[in-house]
PDB file of N, CA and C in Angstrom:
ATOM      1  N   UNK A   1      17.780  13.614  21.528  1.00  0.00           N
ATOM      2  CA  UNK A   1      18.756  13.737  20.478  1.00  0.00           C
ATOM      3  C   UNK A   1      19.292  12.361  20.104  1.00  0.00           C
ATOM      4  N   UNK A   2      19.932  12.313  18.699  1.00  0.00           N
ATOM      5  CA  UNK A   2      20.367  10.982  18.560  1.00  0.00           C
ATOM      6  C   UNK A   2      21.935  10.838  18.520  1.00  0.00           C
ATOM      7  N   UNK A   3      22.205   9.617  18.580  1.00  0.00           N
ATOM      8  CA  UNK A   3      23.504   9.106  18.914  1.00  0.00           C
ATOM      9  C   UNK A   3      24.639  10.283  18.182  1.00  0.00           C
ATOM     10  N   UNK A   4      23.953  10.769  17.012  1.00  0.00           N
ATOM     11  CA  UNK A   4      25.121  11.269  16.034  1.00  0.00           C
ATOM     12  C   UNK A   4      25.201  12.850  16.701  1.00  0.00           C
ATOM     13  N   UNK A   5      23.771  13.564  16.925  1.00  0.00           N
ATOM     14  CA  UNK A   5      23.795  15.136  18.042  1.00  0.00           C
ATOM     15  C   UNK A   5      24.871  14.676  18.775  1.00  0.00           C
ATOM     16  N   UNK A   6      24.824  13.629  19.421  1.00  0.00           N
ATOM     17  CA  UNK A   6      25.448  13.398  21.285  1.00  0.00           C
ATOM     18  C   UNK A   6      26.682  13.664  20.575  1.00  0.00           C
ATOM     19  N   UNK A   7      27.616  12.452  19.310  1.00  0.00           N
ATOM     20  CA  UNK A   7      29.083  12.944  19.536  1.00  0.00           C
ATOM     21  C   UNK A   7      29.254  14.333  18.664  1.00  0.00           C
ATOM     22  N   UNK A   8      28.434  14.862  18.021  1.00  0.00           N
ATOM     23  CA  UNK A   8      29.016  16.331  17.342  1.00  0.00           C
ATOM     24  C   UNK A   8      28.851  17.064  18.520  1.00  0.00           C
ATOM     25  N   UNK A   9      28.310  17.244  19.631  1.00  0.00           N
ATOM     26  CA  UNK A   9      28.449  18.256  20.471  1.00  0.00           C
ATOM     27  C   UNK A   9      29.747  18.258  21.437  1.00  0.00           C
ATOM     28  N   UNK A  10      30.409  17.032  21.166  1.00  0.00           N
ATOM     29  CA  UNK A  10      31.501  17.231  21.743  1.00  0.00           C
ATOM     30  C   UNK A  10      32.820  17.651  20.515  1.00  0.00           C
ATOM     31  N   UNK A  11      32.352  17.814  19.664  1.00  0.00           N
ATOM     32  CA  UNK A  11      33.046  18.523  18.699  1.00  0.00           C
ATOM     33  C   UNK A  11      33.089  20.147  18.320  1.00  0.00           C
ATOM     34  N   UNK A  12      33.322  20.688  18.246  1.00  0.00           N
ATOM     35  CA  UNK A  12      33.058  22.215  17.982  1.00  0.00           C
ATOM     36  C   UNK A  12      32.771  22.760  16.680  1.00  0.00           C
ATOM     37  N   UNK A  13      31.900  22.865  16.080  1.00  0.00           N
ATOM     38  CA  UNK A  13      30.985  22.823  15.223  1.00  0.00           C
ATOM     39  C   UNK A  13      29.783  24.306  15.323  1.00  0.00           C
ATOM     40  N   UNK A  14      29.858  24.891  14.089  1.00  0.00           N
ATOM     41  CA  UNK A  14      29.366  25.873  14.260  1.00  0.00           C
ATOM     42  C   UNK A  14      27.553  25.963  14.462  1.00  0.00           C
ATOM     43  N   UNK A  15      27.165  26.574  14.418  1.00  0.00           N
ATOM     44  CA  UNK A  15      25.623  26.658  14.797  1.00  0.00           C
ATOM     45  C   UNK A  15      25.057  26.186  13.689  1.00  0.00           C
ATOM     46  N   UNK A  16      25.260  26.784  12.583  1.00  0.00           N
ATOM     47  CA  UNK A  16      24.463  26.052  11.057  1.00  0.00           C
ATOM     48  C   UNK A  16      24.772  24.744  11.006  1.00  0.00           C
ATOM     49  N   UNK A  17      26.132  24.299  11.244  1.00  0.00           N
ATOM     50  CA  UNK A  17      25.887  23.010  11.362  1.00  0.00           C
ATOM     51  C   UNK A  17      24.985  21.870  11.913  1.00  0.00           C
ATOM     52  N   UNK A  18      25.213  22.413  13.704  1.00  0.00           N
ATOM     53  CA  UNK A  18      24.482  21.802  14.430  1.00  0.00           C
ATOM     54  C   UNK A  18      22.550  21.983  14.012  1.00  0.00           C
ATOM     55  N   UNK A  19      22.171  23.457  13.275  1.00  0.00           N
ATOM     56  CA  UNK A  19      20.673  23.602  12.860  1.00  0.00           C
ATOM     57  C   UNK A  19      20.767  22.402  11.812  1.00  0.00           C
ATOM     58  N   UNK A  20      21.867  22.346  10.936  1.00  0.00           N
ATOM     59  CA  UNK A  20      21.477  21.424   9.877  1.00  0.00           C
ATOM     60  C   UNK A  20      21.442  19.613  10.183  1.00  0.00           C
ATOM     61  N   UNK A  21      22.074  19.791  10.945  1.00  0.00           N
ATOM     62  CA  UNK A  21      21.961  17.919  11.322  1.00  0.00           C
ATOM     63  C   UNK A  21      20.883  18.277  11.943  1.00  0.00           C
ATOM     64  N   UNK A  22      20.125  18.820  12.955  1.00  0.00           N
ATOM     65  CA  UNK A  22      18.681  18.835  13.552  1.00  0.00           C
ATOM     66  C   UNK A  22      17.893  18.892  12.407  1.00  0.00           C
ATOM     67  N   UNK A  23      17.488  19.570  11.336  1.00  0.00           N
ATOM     68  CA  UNK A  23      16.800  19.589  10.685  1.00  0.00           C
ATOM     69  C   UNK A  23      16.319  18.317   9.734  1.00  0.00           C
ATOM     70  N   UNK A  24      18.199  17.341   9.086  1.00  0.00           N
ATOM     71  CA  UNK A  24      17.831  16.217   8.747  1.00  0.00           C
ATOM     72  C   UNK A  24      17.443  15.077   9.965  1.00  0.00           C
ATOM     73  N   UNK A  25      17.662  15.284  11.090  1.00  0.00           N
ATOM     74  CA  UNK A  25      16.918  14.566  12.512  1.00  0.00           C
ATOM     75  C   UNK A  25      15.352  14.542  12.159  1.00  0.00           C
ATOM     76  N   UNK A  26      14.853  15.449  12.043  1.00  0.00           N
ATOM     77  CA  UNK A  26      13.731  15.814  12.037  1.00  0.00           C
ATOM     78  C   UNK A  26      12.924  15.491  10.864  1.00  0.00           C
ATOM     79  N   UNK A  27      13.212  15.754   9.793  1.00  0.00           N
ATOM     80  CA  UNK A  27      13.271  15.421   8.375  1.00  0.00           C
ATOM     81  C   UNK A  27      13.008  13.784   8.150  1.00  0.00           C
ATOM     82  N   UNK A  28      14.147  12.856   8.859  1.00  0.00           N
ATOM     83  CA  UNK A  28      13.985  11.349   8.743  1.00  0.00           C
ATOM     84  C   UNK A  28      13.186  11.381   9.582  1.00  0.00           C
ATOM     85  N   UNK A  29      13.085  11.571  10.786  1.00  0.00           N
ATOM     86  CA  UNK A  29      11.463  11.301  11.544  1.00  0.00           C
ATOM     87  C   UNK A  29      10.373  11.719  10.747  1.00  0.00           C
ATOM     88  N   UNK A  30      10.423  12.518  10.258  1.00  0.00           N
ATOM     89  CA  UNK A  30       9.230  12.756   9.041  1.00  0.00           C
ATOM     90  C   UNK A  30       8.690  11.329   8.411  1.00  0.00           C
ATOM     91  N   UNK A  31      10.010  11.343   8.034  1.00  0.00           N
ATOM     92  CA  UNK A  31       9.938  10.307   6.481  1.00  0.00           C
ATOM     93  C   UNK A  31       9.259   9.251   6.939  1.00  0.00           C
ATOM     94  N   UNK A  32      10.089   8.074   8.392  1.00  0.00           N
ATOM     95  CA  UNK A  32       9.801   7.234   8.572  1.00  0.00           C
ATOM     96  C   UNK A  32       8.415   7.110   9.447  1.00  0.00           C
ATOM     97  N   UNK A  33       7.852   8.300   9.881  1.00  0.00           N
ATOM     98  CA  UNK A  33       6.475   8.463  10.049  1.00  0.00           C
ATOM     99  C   UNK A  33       5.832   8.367   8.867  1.00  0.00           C
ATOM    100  N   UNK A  34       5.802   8.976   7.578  1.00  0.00           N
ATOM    101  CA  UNK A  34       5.296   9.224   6.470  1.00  0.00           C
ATOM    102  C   UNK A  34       4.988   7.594   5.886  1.00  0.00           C
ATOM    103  N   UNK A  35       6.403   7.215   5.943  1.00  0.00           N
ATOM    104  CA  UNK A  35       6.725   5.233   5.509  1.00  0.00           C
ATOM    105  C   UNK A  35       5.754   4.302   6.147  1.00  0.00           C
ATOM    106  N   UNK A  36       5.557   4.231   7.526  1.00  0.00           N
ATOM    107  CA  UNK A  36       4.854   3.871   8.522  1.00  0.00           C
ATOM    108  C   UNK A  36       3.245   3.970   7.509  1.00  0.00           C
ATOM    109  N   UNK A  37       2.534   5.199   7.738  1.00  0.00           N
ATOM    110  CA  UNK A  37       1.358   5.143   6.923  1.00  0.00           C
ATOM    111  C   UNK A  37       1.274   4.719   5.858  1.00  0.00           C
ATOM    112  N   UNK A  38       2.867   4.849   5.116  1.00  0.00           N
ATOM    113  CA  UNK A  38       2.057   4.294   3.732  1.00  0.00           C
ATOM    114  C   UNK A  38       1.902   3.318   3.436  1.00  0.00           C
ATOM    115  N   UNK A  39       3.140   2.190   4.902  1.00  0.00           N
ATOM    116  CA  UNK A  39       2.637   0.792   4.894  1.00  0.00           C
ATOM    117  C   UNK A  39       1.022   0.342   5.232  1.00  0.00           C
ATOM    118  N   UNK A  40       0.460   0.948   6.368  1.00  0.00           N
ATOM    119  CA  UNK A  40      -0.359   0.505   6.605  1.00  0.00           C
ATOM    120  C   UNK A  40      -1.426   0.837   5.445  1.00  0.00           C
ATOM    121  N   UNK A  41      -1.641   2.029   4.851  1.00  0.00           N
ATOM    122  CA  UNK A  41      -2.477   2.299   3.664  1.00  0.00           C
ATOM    123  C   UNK A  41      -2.177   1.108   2.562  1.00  0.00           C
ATOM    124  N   UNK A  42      -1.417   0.573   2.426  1.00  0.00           N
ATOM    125  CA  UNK A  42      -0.799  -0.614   1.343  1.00  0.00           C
ATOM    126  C   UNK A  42      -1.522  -1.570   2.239  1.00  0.00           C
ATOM    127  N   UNK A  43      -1.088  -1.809   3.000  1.00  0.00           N
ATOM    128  CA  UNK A  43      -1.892  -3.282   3.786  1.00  0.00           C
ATOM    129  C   UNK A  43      -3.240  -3.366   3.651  1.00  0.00           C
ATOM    130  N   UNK A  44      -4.068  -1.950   4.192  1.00  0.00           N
ATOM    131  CA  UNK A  44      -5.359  -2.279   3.788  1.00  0.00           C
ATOM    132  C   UNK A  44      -6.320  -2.075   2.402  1.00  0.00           C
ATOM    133  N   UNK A  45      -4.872  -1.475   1.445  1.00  0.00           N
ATOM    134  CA  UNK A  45      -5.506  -1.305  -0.037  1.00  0.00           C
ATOM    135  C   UNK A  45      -5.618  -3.213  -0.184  1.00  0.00           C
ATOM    136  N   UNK A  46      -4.507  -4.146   0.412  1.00  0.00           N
ATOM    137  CA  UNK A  46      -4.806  -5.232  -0.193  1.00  0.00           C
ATOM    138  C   UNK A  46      -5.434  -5.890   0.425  1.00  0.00           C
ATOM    139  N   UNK A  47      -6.081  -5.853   1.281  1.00  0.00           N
ATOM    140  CA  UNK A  47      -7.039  -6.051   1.930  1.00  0.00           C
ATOM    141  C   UNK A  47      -8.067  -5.976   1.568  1.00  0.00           C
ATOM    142  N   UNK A  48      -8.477  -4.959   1.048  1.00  0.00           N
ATOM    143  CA  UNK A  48      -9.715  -4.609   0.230  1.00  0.00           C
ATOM    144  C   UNK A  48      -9.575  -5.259  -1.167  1.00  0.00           C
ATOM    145  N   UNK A  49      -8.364  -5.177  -1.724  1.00  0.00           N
ATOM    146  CA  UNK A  49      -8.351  -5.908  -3.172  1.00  0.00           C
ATOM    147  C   UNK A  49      -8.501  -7.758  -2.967  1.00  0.00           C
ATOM    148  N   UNK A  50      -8.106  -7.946  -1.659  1.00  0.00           N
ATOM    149  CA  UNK A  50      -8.395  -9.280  -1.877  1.00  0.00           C
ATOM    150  C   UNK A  50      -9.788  -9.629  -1.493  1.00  0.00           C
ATOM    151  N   UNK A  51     -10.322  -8.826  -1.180  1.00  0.00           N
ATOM    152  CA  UNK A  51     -12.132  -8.787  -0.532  1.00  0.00           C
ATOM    153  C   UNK A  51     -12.974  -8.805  -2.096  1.00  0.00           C
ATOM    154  N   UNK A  52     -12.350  -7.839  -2.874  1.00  0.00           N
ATOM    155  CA  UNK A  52     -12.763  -7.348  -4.166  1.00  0.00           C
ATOM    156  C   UNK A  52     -13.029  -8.702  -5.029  1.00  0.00           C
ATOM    157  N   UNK A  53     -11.516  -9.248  -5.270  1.00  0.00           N
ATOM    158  CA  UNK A  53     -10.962 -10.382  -5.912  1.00  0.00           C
ATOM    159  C   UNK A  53     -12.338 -11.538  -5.420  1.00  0.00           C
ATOM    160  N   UNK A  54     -12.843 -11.314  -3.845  1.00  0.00           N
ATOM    161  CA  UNK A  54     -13.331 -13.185  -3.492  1.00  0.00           C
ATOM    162  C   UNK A  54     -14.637 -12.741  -3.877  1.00  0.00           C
ATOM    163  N   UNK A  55     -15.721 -11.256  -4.023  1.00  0.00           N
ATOM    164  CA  UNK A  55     -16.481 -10.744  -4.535  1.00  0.00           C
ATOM    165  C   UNK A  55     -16.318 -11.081  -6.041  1.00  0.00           C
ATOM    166  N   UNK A  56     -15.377 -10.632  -6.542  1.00  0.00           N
ATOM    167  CA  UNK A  56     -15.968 -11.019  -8.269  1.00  0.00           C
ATOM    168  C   UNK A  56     -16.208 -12.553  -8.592  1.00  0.00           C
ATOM    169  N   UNK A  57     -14.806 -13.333  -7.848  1.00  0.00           N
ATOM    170  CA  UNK A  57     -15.058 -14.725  -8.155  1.00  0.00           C
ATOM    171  C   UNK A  57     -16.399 -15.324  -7.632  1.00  0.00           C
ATOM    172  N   UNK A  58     -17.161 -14.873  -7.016  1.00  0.00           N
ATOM    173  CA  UNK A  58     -18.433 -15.135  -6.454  1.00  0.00           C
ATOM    174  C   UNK A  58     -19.626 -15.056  -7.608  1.00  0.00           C
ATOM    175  N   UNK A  59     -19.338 -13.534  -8.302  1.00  0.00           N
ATOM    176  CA  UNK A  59     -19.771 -13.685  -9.381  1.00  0.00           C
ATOM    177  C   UNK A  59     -19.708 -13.597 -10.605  1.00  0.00           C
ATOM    178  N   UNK A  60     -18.913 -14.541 -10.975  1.00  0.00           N
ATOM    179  CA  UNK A  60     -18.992 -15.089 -12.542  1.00  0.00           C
ATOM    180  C   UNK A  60     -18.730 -16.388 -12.433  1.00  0.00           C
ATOM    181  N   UNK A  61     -19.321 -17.239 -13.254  1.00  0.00           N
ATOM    182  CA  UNK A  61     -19.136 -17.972 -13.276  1.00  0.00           C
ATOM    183  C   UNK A  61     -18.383 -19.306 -14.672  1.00  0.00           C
ATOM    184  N   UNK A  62     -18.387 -20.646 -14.804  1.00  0.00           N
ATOM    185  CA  UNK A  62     -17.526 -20.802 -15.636  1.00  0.00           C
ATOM    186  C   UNK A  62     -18.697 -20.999 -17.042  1.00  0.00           C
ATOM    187  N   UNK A  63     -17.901 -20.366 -18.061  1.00  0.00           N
ATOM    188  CA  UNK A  63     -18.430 -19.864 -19.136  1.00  0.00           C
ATOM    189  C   UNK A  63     -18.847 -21.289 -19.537  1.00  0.00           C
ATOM    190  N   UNK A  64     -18.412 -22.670 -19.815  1.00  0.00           N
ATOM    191  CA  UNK A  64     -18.586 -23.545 -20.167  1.00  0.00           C
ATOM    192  C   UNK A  64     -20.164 -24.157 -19.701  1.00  0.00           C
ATOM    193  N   UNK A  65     -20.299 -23.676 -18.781  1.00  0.00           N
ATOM    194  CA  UNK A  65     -22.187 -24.476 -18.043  1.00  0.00           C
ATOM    195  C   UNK A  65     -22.878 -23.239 -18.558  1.00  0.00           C
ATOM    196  N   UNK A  66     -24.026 -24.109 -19.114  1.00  0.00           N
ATOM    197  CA  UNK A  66     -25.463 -23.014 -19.624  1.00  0.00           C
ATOM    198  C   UNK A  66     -26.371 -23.723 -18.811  1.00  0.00           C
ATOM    199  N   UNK A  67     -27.084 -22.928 -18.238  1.00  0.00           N
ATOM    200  CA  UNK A  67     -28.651 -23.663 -17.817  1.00  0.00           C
ATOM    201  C   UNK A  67     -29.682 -23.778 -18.410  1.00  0.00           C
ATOM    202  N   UNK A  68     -30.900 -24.692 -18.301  1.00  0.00           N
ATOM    203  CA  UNK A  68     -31.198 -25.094 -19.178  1.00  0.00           C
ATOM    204  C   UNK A  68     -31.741 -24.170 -20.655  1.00  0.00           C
ATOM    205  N   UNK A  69     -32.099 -22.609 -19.946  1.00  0.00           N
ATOM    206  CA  UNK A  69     -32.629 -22.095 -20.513  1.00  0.00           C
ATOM    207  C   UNK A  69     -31.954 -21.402 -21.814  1.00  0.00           C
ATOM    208  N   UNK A  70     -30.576 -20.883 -21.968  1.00  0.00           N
ATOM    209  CA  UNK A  70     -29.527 -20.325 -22.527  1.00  0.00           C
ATOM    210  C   UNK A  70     -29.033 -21.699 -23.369  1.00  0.00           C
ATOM    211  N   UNK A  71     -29.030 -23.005 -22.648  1.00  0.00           N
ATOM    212  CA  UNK A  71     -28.943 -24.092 -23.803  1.00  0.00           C
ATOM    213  C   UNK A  71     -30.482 -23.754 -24.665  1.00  0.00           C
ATOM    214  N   UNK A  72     -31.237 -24.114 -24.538  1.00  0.00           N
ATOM    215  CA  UNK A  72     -32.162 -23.736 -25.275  1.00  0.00           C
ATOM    216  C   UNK A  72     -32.064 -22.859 -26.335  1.00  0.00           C
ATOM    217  N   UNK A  73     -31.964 -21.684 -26.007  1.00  0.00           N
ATOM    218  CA  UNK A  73     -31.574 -20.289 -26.513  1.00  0.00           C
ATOM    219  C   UNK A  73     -30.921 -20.175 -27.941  1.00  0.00           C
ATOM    220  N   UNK A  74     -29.944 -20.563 -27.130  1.00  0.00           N
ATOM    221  CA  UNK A  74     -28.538 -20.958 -28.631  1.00  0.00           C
ATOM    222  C   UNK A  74     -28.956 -22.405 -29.213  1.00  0.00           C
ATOM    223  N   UNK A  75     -30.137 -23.361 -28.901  1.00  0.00           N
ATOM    224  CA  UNK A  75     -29.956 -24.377 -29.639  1.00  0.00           C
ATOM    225  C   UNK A  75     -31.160 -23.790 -30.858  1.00  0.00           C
ATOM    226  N   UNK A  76     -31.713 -23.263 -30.178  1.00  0.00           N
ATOM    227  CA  UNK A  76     -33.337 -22.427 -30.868  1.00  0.00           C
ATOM    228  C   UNK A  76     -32.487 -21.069 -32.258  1.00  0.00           C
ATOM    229  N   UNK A  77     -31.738 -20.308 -31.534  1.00  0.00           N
ATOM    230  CA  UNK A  77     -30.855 -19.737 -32.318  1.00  0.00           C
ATOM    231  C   UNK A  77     -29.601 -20.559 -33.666  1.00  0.00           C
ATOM    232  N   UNK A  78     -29.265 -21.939 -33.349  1.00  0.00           N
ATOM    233  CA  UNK A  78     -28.276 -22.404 -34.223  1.00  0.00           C
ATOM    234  C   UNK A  78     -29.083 -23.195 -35.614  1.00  0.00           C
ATOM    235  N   UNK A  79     -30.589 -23.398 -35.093  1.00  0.00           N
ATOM    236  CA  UNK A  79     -31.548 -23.976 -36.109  1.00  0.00           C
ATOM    237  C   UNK A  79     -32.097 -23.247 -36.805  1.00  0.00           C
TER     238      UNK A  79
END
């Protein structure tokens, strides 16, 4: 139980009460289990996006260099 069960039980407090603070007990353990995964699912979405990211920059390259053949191409094409 947590700190807040321990002092309502020394209070006199009816049963729905005491079900309803257990239930939000239970409820935030949910959540911050729930939080927990969705950090780690975030960590390795960017993980993968930065894998993605060093994959594309791998391939393309800068538009400004033609090799020789594509110079050709467009010089054969501009005549």
């Amino acid at each position: 139980m947590s700190l807040l069960a321990d002092i309502l039980k020394e209070i006199p407090l009816s049963a729905v009460l005491r079900e309803k603070v257990a239930n939000l007990e239970a409820e935030n353990a949910a959540l911050k289990t729930e939080n927990a995964i969705l950090k780690d699912d975030l960590r390795q979405a960017k993980v993968e996006n930065q894998q993605l990211d060093s994959l594309l920059q791998g391939l393309t390259r800068d538009p400004g260099l033609l090799d020789e053949s594509e110079a050709q191409i467009l010089l054969a094409m501009a005549t």
